[in-house]
PDB file of N, CA and C in Angstrom:
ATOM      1  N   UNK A   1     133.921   6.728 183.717  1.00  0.00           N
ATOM      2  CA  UNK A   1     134.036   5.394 184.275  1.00  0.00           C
ATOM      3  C   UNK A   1     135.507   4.970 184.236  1.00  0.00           C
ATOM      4  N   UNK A   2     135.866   4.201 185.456  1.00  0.00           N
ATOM      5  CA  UNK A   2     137.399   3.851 185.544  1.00  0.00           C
ATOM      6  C   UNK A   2     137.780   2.911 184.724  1.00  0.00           C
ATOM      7  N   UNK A   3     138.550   2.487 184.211  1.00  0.00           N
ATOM      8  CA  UNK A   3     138.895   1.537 183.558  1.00  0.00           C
ATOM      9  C   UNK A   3     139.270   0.361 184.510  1.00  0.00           C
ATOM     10  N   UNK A   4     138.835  -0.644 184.151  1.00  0.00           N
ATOM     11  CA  UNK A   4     138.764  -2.238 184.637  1.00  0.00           C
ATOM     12  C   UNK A   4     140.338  -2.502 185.117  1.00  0.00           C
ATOM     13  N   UNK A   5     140.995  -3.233 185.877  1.00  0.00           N
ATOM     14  CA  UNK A   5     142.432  -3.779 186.417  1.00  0.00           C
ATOM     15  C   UNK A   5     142.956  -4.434 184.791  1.00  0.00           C
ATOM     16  N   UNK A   6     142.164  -5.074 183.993  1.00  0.00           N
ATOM     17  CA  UNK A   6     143.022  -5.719 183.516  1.00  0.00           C
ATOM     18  C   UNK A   6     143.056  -4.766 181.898  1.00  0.00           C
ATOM     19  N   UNK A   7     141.966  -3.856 181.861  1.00  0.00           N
ATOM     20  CA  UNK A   7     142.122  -2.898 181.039  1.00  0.00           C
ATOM     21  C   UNK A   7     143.726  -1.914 180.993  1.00  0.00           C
ATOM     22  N   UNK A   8     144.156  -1.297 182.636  1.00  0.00           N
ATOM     23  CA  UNK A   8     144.905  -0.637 182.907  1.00  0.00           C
ATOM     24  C   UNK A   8     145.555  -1.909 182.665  1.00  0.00           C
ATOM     25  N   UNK A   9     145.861  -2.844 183.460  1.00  0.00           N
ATOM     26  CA  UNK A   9     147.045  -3.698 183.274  1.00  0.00           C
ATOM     27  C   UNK A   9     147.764  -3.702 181.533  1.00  0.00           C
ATOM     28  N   UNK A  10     146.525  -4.117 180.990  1.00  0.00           N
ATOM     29  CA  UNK A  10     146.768  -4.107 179.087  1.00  0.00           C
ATOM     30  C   UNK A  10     147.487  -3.262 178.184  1.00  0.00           C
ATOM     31  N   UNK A  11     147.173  -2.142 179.014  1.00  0.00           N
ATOM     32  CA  UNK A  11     147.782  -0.588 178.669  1.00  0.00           C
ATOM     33  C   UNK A  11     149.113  -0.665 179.115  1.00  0.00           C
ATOM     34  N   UNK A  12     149.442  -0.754 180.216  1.00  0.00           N
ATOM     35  CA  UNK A  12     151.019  -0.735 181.011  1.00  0.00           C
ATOM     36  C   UNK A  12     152.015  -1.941 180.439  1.00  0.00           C
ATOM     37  N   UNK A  13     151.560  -3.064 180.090  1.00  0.00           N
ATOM     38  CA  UNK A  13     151.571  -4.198 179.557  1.00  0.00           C
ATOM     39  C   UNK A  13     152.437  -3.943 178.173  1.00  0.00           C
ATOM     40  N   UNK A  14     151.566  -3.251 177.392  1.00  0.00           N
ATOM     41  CA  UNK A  14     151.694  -2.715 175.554  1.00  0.00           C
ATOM     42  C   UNK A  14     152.692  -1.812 175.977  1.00  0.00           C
ATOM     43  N   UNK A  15     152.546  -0.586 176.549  1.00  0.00           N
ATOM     44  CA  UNK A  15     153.675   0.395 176.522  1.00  0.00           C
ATOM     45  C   UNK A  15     155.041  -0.051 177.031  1.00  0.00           C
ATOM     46  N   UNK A  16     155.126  -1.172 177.848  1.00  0.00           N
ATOM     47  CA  UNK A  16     156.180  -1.793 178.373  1.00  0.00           C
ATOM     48  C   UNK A  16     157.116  -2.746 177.065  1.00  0.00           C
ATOM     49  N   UNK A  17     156.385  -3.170 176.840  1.00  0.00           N
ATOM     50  CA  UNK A  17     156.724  -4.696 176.070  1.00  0.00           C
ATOM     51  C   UNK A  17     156.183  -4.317 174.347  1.00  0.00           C
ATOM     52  N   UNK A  18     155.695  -3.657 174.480  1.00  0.00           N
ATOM     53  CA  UNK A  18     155.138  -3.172 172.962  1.00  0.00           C
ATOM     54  C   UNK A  18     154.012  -4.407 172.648  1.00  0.00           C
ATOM     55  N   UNK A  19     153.149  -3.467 172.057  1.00  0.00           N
ATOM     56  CA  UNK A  19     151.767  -3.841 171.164  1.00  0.00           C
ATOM     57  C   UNK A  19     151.911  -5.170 170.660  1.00  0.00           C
ATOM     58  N   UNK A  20     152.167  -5.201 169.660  1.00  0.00           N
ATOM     59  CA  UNK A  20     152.444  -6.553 168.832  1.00  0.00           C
ATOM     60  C   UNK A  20     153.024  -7.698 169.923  1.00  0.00           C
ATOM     61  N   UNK A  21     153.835  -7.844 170.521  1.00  0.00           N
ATOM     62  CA  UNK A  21     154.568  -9.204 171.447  1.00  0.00           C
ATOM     63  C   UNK A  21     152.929  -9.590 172.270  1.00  0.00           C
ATOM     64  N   UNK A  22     152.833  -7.854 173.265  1.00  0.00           N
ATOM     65  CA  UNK A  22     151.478  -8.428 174.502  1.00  0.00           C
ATOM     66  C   UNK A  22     150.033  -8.971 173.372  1.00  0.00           C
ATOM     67  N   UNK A  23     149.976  -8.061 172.669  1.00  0.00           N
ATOM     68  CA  UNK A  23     148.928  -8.971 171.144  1.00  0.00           C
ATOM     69  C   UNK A  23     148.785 -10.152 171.056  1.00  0.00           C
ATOM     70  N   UNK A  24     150.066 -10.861 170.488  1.00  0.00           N
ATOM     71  CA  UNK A  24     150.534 -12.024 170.795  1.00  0.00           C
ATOM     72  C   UNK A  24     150.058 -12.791 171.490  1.00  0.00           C
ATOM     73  N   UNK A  25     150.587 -12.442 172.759  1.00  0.00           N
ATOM     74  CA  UNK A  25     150.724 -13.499 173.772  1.00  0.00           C
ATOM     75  C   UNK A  25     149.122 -13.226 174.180  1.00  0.00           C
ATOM     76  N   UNK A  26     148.190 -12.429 174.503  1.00  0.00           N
ATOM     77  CA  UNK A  26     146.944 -12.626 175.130  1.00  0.00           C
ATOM     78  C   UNK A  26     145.976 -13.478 173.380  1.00  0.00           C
ATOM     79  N   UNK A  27     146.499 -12.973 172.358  1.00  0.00           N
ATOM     80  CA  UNK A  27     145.519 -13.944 171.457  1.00  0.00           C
ATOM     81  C   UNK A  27     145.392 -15.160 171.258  1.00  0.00           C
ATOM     82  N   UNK A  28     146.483 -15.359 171.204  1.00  0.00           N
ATOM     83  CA  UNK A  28     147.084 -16.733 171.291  1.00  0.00           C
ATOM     84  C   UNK A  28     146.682 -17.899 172.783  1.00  0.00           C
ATOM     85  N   UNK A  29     146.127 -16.949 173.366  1.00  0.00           N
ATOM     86  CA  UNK A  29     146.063 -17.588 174.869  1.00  0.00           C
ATOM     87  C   UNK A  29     144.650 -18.890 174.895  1.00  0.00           C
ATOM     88  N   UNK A  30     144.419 -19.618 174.562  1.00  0.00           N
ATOM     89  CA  UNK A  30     143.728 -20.588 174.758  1.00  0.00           C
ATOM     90  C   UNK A  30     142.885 -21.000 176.289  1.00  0.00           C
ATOM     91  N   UNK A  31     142.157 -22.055 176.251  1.00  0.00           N
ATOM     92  CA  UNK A  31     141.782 -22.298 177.561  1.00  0.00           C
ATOM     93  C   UNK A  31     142.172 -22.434 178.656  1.00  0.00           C
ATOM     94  N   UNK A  32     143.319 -23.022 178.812  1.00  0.00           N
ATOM     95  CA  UNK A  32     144.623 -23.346 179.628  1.00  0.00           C
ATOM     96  C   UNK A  32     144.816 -22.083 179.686  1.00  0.00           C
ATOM     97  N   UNK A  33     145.289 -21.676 179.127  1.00  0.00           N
ATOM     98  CA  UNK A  33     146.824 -20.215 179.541  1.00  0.00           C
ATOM     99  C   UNK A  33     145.499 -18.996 179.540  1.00  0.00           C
ATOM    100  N   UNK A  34     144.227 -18.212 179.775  1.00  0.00           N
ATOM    101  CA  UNK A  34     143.576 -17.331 179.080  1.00  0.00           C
ATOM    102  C   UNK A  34     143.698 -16.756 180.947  1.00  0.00           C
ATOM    103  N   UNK A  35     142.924 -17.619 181.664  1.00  0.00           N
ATOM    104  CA  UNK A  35     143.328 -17.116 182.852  1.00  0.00           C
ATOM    105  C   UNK A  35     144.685 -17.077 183.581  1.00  0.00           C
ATOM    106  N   UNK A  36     145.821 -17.569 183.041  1.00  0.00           N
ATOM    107  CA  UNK A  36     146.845 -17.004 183.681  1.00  0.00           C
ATOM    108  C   UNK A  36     147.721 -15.286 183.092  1.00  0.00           C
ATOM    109  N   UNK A  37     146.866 -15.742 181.600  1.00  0.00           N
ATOM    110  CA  UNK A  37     147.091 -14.291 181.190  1.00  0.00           C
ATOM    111  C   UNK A  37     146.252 -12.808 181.496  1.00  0.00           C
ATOM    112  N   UNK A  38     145.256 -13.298 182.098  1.00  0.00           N
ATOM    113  CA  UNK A  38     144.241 -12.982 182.862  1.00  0.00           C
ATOM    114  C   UNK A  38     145.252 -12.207 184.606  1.00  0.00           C
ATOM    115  N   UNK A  39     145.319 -13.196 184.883  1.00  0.00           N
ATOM    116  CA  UNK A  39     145.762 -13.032 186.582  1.00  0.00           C
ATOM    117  C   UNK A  39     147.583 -12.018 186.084  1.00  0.00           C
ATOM    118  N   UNK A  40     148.165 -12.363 185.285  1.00  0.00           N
ATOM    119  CA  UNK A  40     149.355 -11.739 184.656  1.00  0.00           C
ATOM    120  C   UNK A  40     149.357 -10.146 184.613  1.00  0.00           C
ATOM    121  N   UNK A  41     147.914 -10.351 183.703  1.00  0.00           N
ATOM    122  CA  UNK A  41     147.843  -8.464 183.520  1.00  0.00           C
ATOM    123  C   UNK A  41     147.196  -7.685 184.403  1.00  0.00           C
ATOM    124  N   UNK A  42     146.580  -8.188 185.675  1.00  0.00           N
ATOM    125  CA  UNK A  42     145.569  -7.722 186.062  1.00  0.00           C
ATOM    126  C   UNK A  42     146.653  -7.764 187.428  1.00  0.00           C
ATOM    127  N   UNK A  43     147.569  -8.536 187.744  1.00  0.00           N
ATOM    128  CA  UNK A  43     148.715  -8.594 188.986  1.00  0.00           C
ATOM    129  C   UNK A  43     149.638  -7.403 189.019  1.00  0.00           C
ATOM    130  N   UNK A  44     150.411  -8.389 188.145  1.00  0.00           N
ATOM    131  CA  UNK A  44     151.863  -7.642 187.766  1.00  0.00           C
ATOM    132  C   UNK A  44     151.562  -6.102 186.973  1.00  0.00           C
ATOM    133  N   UNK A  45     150.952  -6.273 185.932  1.00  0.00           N
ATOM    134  CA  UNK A  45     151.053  -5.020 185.033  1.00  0.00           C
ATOM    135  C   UNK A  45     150.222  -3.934 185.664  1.00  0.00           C
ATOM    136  N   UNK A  46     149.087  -4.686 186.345  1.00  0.00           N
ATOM    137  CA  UNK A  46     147.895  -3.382 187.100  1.00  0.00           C
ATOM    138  C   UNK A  46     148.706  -2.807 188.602  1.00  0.00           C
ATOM    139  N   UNK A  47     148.728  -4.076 189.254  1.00  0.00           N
ATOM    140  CA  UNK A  47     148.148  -3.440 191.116  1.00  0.00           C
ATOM    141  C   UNK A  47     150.002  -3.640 190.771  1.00  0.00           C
ATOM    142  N   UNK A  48     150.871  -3.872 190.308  1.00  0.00           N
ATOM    143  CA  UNK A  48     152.090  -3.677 190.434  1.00  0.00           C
ATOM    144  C   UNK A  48     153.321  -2.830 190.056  1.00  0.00           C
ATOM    145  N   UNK A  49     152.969  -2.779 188.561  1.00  0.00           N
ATOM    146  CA  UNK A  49     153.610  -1.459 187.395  1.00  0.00           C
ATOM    147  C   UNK A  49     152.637  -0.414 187.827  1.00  0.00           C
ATOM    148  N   UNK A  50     151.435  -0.310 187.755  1.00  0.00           N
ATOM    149  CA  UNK A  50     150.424   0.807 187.611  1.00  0.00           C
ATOM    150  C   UNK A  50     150.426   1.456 189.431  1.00  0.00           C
ATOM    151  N   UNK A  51     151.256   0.677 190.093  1.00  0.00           N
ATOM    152  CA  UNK A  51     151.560   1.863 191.576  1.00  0.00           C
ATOM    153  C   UNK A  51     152.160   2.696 191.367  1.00  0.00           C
ATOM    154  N   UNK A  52     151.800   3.952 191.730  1.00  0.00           N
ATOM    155  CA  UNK A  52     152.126   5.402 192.178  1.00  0.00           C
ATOM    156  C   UNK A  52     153.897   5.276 192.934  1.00  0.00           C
ATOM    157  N   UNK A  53     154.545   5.786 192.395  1.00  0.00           N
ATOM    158  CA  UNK A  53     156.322   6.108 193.390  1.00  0.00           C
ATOM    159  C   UNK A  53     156.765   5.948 192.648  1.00  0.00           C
ATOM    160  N   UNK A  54     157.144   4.777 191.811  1.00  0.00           N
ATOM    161  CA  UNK A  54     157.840   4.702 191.088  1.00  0.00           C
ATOM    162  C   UNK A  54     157.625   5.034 189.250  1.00  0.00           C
ATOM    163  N   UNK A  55     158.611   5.547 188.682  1.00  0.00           N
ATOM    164  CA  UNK A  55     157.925   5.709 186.896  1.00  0.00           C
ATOM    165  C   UNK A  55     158.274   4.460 186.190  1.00  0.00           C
ATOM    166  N   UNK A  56     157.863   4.187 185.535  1.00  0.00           N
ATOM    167  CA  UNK A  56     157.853   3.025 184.579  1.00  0.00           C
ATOM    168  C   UNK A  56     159.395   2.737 184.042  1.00  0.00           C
ATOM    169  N   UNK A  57     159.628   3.992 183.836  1.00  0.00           N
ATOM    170  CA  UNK A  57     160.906   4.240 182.961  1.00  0.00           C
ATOM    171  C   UNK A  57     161.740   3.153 184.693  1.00  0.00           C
ATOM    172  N   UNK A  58     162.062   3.575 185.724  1.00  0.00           N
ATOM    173  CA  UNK A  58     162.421   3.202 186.818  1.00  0.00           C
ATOM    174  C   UNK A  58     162.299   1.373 187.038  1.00  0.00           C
ATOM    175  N   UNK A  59     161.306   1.051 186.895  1.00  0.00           N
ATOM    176  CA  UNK A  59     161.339   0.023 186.992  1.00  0.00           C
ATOM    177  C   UNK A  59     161.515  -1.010 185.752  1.00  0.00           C
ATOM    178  N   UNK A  60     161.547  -0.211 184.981  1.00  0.00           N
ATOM    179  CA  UNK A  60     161.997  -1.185 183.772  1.00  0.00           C
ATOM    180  C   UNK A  60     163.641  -1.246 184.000  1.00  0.00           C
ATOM    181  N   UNK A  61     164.254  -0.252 184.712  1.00  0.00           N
ATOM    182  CA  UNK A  61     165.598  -0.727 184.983  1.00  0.00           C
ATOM    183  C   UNK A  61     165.638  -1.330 186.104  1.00  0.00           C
ATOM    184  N   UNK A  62     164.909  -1.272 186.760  1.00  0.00           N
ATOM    185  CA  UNK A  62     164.864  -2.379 188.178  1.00  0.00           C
ATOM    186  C   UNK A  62     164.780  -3.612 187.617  1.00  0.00           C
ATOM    187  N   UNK A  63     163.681  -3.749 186.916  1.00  0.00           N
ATOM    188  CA  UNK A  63     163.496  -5.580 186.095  1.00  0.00           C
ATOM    189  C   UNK A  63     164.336  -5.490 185.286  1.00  0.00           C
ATOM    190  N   UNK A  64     165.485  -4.331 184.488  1.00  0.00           N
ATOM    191  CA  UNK A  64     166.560  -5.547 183.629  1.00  0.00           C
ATOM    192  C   UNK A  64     168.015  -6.054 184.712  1.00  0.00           C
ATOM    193  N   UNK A  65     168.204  -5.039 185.519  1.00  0.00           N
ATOM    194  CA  UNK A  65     169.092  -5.089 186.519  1.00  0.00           C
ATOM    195  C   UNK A  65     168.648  -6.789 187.870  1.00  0.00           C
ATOM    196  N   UNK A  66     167.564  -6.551 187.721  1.00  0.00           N
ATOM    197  CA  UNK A  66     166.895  -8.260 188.498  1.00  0.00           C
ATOM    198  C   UNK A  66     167.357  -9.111 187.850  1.00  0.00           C
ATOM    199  N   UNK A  67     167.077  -9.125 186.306  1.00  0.00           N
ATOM    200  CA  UNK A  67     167.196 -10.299 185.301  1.00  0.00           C
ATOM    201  C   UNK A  67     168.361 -10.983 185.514  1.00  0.00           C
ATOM    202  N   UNK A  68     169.400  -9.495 184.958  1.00  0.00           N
ATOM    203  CA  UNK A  68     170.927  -9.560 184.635  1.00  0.00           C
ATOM    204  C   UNK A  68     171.518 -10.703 185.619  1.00  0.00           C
ATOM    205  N   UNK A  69     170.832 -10.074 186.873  1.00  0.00           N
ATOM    206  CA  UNK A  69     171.453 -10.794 188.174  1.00  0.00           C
ATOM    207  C   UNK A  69     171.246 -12.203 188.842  1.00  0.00           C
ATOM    208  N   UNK A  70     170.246 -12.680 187.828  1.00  0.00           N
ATOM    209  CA  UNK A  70     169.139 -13.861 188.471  1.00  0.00           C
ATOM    210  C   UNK A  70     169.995 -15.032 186.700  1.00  0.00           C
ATOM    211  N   UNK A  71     170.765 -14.197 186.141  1.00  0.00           N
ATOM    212  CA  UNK A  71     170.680 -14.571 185.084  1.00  0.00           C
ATOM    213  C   UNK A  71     169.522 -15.569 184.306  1.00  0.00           C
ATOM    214  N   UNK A  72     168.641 -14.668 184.327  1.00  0.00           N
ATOM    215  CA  UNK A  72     167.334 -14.792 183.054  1.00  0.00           C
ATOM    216  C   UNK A  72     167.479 -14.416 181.877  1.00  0.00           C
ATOM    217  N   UNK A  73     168.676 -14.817 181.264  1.00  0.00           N
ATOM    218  CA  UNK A  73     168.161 -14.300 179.683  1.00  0.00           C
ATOM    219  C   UNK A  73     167.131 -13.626 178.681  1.00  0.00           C
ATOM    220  N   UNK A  74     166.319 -15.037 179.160  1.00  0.00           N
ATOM    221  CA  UNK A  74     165.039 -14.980 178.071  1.00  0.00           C
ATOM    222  C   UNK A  74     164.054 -13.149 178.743  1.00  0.00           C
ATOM    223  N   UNK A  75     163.929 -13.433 179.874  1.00  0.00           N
ATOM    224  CA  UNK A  75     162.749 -12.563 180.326  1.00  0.00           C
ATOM    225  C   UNK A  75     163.866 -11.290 180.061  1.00  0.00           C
ATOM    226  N   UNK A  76     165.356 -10.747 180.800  1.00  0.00           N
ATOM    227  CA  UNK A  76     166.284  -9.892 180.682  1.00  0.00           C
ATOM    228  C   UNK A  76     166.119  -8.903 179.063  1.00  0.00           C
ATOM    229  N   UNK A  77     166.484 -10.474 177.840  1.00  0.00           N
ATOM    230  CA  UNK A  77     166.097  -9.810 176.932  1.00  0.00           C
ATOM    231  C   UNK A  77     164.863  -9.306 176.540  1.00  0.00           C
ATOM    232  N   UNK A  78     163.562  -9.730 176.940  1.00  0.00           N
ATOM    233  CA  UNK A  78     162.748  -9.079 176.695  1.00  0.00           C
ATOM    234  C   UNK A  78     162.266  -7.869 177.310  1.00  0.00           C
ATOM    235  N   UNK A  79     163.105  -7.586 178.106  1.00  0.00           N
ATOM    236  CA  UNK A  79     163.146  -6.055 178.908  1.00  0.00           C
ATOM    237  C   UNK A  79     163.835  -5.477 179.050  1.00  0.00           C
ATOM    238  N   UNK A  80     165.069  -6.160 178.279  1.00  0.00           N
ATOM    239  CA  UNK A  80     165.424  -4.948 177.461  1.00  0.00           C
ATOM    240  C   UNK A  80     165.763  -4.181 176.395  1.00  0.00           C
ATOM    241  N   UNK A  81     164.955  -5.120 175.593  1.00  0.00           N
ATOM    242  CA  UNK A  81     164.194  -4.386 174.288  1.00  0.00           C
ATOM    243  C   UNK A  81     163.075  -3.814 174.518  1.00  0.00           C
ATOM    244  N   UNK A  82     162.495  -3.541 175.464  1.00  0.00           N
ATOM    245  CA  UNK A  82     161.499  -3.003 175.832  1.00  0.00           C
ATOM    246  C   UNK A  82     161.667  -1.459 176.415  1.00  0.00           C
TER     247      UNK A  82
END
């Protein structure tokens, strides 16, 4: 059986950003925020990281090189400690 969008998303999610931070942020997620963390992992991390062409390794320098340039700090540093 395939694994669910937001299963794969969860996975791509953790290996990106590491275990403990994505932990975090989906436990912590309350009524308000549960479905945007919801639509988050199941968007970006599934039908977006989890496409075929590019490797992970690749686009994690695509998103710190975006950051750098958009000057995002906050999100920049978190990708690139990641």
């Amino acid at each position: 059986m395939s694994k669910s969008r937001f299963e794969r998303g969860l996975e791509i999610r953790k290996k990106v950003l590491g275990e403990s931070h994505v932990s975090n942020l989906v436990d912590k997620a309350d009524e308000f925020t549960r479905d945007f963390q919801r639509f988050v992992t199941e968007t970006c991390w599934n039908d977006v990281w989890g496409r075929d062409g590019i490797s992970v390794q690749r686009r994690c320098l695509n998103q710190v090189c975006i950051m750098a340039a958009l000057n995002r700090t906050e999100e920049f540093e978190i990708h690139f400690r990641a």
